[in-house]
N, C-alpha and C. Protein backbone atom coordinates (compact mmCIF):
# COMPACT_ATOMS: atom_id res chain seq x y z
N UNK A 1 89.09 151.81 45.72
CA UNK A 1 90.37 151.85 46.39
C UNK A 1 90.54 150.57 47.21
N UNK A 2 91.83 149.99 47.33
CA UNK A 2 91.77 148.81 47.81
C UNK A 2 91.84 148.94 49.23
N UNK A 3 91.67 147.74 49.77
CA UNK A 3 91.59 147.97 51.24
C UNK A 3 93.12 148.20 51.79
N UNK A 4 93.63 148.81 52.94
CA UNK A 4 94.87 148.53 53.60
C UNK A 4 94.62 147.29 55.27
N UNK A 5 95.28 146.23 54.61
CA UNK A 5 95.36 145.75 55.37
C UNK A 5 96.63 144.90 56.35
N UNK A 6 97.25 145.14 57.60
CA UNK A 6 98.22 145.48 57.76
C UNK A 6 98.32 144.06 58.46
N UNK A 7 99.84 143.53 57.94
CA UNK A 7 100.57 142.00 58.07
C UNK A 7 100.21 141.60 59.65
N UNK A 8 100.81 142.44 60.74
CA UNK A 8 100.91 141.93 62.17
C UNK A 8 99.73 141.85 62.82
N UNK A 9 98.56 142.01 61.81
CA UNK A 9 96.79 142.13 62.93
C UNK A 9 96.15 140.10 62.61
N UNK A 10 95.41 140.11 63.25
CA UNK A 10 94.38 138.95 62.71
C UNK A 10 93.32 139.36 62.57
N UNK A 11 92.38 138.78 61.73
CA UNK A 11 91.31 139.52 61.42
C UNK A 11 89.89 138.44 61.27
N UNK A 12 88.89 139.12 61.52
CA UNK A 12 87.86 138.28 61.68
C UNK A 12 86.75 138.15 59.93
N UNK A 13 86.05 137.45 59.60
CA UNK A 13 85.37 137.31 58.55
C UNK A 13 83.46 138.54 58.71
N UNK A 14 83.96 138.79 59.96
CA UNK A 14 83.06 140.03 60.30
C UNK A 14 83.34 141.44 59.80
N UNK A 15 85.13 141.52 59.62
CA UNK A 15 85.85 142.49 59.24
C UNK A 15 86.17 143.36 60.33
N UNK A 16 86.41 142.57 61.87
CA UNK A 16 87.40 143.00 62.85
C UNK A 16 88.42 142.73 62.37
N UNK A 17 89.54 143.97 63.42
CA UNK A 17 90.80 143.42 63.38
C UNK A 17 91.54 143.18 64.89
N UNK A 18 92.30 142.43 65.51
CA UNK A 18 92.76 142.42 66.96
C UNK A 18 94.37 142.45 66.69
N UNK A 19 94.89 143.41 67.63
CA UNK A 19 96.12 143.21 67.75
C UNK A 19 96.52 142.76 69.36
N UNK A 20 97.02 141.44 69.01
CA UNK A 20 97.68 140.99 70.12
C UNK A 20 98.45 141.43 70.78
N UNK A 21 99.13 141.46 72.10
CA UNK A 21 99.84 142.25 72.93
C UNK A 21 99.72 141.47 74.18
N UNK A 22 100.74 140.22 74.73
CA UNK A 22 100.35 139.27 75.66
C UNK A 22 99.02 138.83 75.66
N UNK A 23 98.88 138.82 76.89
CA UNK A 23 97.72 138.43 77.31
C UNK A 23 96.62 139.68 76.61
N UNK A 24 96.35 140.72 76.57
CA UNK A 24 94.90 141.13 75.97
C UNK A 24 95.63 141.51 74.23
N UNK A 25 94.47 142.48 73.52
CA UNK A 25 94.28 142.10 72.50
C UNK A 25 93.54 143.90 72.30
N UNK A 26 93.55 144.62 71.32
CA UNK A 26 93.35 146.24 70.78
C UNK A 26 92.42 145.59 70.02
N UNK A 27 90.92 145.64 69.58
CA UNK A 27 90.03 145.13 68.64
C UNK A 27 89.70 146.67 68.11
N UNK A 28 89.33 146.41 67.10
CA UNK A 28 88.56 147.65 65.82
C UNK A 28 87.92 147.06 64.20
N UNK A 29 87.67 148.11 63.93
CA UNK A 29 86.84 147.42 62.65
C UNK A 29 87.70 147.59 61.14
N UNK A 30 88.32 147.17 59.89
CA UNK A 30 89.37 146.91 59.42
C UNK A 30 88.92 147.98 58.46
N UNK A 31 90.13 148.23 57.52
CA UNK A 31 90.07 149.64 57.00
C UNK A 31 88.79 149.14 55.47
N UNK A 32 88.68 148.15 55.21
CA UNK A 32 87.56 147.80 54.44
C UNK A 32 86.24 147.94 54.59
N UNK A 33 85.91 147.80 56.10
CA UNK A 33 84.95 147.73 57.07
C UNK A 33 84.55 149.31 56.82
N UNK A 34 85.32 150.07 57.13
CA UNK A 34 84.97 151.54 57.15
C UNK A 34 85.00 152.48 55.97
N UNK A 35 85.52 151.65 54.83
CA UNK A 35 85.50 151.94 53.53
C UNK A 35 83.63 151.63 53.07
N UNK A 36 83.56 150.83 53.77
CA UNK A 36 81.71 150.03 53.00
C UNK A 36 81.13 150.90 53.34
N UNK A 37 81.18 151.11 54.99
CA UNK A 37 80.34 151.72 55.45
C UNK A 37 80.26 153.71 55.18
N UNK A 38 81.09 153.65 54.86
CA UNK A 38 80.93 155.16 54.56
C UNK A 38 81.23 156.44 55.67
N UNK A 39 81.08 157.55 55.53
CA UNK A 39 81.18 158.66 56.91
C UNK A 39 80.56 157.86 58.37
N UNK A 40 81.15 157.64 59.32
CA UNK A 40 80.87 157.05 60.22
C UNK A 40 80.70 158.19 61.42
N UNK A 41 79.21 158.75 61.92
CA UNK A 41 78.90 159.58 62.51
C UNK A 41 78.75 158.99 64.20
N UNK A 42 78.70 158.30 64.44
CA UNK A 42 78.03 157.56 65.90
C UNK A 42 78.89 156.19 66.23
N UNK A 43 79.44 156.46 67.50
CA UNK A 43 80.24 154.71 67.53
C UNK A 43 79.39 154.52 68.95
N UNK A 44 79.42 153.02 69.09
CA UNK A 44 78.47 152.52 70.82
C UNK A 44 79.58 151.25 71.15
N UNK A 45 80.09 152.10 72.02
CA UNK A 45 80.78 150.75 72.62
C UNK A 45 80.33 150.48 74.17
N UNK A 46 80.79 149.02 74.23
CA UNK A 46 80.77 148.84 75.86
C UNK A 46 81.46 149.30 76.94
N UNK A 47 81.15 148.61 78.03
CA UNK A 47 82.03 149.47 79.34
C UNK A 47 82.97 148.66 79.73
N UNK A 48 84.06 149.47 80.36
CA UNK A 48 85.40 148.70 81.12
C UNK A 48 84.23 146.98 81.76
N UNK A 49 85.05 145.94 81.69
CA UNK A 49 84.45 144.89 82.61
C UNK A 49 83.21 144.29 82.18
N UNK A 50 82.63 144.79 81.06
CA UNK A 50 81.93 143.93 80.25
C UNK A 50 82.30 142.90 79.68
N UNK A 51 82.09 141.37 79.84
CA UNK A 51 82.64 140.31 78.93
C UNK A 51 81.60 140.30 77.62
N UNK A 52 82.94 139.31 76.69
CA UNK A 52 81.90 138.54 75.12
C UNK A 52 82.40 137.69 75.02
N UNK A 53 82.04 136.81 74.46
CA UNK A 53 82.41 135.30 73.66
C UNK A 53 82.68 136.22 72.49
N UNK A 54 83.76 135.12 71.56
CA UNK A 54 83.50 135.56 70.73
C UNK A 54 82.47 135.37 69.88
N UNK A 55 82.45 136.16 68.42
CA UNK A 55 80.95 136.44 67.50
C UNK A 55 79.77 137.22 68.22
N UNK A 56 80.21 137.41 69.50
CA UNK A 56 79.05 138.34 70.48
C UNK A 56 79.42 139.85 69.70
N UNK A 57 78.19 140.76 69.31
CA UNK A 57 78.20 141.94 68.90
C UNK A 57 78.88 142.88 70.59
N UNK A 58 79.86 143.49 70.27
CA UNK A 58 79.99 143.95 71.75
C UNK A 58 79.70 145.89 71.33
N UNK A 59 79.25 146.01 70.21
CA UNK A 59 78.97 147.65 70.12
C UNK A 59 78.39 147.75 69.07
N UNK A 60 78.13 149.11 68.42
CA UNK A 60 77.67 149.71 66.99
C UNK A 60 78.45 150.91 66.50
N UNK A 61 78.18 150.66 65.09
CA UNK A 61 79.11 151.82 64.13
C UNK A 61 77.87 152.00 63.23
N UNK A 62 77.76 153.54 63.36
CA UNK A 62 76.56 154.14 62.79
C UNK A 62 77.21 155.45 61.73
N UNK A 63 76.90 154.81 60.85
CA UNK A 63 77.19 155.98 59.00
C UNK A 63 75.84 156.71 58.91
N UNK A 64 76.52 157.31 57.96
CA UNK A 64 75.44 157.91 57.01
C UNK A 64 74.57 156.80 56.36
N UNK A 65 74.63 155.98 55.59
CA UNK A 65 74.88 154.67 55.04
C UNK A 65 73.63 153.74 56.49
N UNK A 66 74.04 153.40 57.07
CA UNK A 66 73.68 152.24 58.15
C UNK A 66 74.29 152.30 59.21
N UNK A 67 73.39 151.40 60.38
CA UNK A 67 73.90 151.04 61.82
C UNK A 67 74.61 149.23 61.41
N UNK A 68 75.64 149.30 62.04
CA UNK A 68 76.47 147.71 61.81
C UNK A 68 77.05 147.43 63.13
N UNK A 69 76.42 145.93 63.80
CA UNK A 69 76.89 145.71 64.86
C UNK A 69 78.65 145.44 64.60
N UNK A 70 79.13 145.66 66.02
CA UNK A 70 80.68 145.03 66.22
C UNK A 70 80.54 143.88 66.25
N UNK A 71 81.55 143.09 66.27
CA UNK A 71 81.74 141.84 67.34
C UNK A 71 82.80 141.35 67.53
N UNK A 72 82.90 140.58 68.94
CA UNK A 72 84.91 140.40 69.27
C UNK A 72 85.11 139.30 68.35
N UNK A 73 86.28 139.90 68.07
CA UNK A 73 86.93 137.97 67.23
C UNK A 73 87.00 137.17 68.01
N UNK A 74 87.13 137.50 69.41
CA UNK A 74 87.97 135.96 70.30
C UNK A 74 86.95 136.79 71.63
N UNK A 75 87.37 136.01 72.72
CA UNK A 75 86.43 136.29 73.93
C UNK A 75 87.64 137.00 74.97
N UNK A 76 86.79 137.61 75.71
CA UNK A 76 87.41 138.31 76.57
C UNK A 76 86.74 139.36 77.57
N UNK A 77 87.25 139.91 78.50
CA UNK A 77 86.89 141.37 79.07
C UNK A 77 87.28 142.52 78.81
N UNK A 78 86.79 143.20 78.55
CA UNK A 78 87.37 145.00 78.00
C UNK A 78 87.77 145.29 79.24
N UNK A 79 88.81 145.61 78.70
CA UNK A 79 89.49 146.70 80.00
C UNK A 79 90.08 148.01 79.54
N UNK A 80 89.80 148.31 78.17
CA UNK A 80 89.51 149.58 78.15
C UNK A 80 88.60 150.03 77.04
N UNK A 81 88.36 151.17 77.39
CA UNK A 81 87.51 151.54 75.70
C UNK A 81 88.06 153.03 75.21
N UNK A 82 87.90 153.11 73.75
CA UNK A 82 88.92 154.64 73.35
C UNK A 82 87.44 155.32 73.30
N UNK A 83 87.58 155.96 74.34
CA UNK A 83 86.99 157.39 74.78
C UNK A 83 86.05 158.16 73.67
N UNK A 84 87.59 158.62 73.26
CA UNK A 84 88.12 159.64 72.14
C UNK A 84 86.84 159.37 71.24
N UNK A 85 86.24 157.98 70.74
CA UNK A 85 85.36 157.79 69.33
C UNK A 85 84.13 158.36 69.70
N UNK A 86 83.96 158.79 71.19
CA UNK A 86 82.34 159.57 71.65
C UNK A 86 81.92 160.93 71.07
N UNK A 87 83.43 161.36 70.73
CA UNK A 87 83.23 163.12 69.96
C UNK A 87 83.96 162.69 68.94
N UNK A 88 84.76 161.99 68.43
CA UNK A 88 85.56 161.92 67.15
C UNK A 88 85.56 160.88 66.34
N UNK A 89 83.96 160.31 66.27
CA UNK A 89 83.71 158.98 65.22
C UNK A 89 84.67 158.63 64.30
N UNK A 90 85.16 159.94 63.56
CA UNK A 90 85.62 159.86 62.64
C UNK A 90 86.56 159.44 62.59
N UNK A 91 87.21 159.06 63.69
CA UNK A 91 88.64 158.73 63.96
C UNK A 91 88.71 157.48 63.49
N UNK A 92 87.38 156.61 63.50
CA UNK A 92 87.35 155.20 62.74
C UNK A 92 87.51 155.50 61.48
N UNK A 93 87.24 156.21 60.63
CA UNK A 93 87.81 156.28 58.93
C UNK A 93 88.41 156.61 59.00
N UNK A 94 89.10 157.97 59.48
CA UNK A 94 90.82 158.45 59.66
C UNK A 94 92.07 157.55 59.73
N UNK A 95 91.61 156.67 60.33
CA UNK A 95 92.78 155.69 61.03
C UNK A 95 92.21 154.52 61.88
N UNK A 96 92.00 153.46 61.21
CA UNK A 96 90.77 152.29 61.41
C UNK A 96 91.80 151.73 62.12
N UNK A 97 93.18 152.15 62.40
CA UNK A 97 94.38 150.59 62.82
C UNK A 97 95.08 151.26 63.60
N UNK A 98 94.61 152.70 63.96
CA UNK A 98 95.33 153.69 64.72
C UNK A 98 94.32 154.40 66.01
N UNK A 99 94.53 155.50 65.44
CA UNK A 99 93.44 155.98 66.83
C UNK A 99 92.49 155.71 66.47
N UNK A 100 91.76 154.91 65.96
CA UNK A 100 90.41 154.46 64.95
C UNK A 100 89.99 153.38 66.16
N UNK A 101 90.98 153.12 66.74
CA UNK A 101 90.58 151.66 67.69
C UNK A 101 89.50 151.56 68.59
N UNK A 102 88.82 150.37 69.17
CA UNK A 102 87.96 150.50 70.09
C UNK A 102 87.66 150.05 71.10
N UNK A 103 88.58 148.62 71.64
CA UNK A 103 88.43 148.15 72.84
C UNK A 103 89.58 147.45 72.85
N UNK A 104 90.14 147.34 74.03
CA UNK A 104 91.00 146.41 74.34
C UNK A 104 90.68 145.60 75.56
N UNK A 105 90.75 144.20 75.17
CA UNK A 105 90.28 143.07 75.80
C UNK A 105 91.49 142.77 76.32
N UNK A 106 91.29 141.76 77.65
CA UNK A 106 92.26 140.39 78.12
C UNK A 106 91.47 139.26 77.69
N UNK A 107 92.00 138.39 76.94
CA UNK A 107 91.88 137.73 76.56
C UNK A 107 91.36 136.42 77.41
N UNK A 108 90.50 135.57 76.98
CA UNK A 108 89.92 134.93 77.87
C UNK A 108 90.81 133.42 77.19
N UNK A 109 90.87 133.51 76.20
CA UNK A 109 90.87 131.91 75.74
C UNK A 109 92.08 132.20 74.41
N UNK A 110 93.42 132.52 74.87
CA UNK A 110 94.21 132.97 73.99
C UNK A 110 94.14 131.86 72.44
N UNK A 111 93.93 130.98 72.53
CA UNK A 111 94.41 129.78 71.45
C UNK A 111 93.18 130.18 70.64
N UNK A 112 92.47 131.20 71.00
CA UNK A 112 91.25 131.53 69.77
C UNK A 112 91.51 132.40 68.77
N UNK A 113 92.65 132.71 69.05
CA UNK A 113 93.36 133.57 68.06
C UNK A 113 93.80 132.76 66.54
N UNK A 114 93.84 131.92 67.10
CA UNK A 114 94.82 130.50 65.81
C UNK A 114 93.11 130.89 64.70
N UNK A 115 92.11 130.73 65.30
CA UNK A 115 90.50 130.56 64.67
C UNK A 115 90.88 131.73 63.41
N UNK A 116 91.34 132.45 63.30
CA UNK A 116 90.85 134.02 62.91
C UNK A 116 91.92 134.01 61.47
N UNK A 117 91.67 134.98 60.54
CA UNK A 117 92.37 134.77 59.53
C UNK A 117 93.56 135.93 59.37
N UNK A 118 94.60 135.25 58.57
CA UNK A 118 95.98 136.21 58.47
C UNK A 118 95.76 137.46 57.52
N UNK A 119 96.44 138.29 57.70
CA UNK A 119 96.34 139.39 56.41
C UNK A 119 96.23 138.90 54.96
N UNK A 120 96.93 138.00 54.99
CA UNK A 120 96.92 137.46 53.08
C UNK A 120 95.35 136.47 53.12
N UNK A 121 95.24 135.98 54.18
CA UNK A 121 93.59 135.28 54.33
C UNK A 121 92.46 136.14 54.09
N UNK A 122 92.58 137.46 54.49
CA UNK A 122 91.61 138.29 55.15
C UNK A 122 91.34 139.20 53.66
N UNK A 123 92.60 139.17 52.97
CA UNK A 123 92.59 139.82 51.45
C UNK A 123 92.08 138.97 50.33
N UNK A 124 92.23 137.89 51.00
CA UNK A 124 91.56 136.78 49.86
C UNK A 124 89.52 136.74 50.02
N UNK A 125 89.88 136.98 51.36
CA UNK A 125 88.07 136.55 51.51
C UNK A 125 87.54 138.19 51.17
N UNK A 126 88.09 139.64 51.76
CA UNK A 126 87.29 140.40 50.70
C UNK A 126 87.19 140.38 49.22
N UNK A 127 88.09 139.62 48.62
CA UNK A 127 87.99 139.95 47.87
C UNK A 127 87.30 139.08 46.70
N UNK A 128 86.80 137.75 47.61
CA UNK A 128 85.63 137.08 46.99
C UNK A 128 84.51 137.74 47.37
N UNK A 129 84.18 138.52 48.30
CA UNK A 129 83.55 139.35 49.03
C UNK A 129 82.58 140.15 47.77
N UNK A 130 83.66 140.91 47.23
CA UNK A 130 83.38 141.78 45.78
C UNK A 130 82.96 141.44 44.84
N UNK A 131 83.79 140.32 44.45
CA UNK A 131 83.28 139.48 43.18
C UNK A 131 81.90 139.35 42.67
């Protein structure tokens, strides 16, 4: 099944996705990401006020399948984290671009966004990915 991957996100070659929103940024892992990995039983995220650079692993997503670090596309501080994935992992395969989400950052260094690839980019590189 192909991946869904949705026009208004940027996306990382890790297979994050961030949605911008001023100054911070909604990060999660892209609906391909959670397609590989399979039933996703266990999520580990960080706490409000934790910083990352980006490429810093800032959590884990644990399947049936494997443990797979996160990591932010761009740098920033969390200022929030979705709760919700502590009893409802599943909410990352349910809806990887919805309540699937997992941190929302302020953005430390907005122009790092330009770094990251577009939806039609992000469909091209899974899909040398496969090949």
């Amino acid at each position: 099944m192909a991946a869904y991957v949705p026009e208004d996100l940027h996306y990382s070659k890790d297979h994050e996705w961030i949605r911008v929103e001023g100054d911070t940024g909604i990060i999660g892992i892209t609906d391909h990401a959670q397609q590989s990995l399979g039933d996703i039983v266990y999520v580990e995220l960080p706490r409000v006020g934790d910083t990352f650079a980006a490429h810093d692993a800032f959590g884990s997503v644990e399947s049936v399948k494997a443990v797979s670090e996160v990591y932010a596309p761009v740098s920033g501080e969390v200022i929030e984290v979705n709760e919700s994935l502590q009893d409802e992992p599943e909410k990352v395969n349910a809806d990887p671009y919805g309540e699937g989400w997992m941190i929302r950052i302020r953005l430390s260094d907005p122009s790092e966004i330009d770094s990251l690839l577009t939806a039609a980019e992000y469909e091209d590189y899974i899909r040398q990915e496969i090949e």
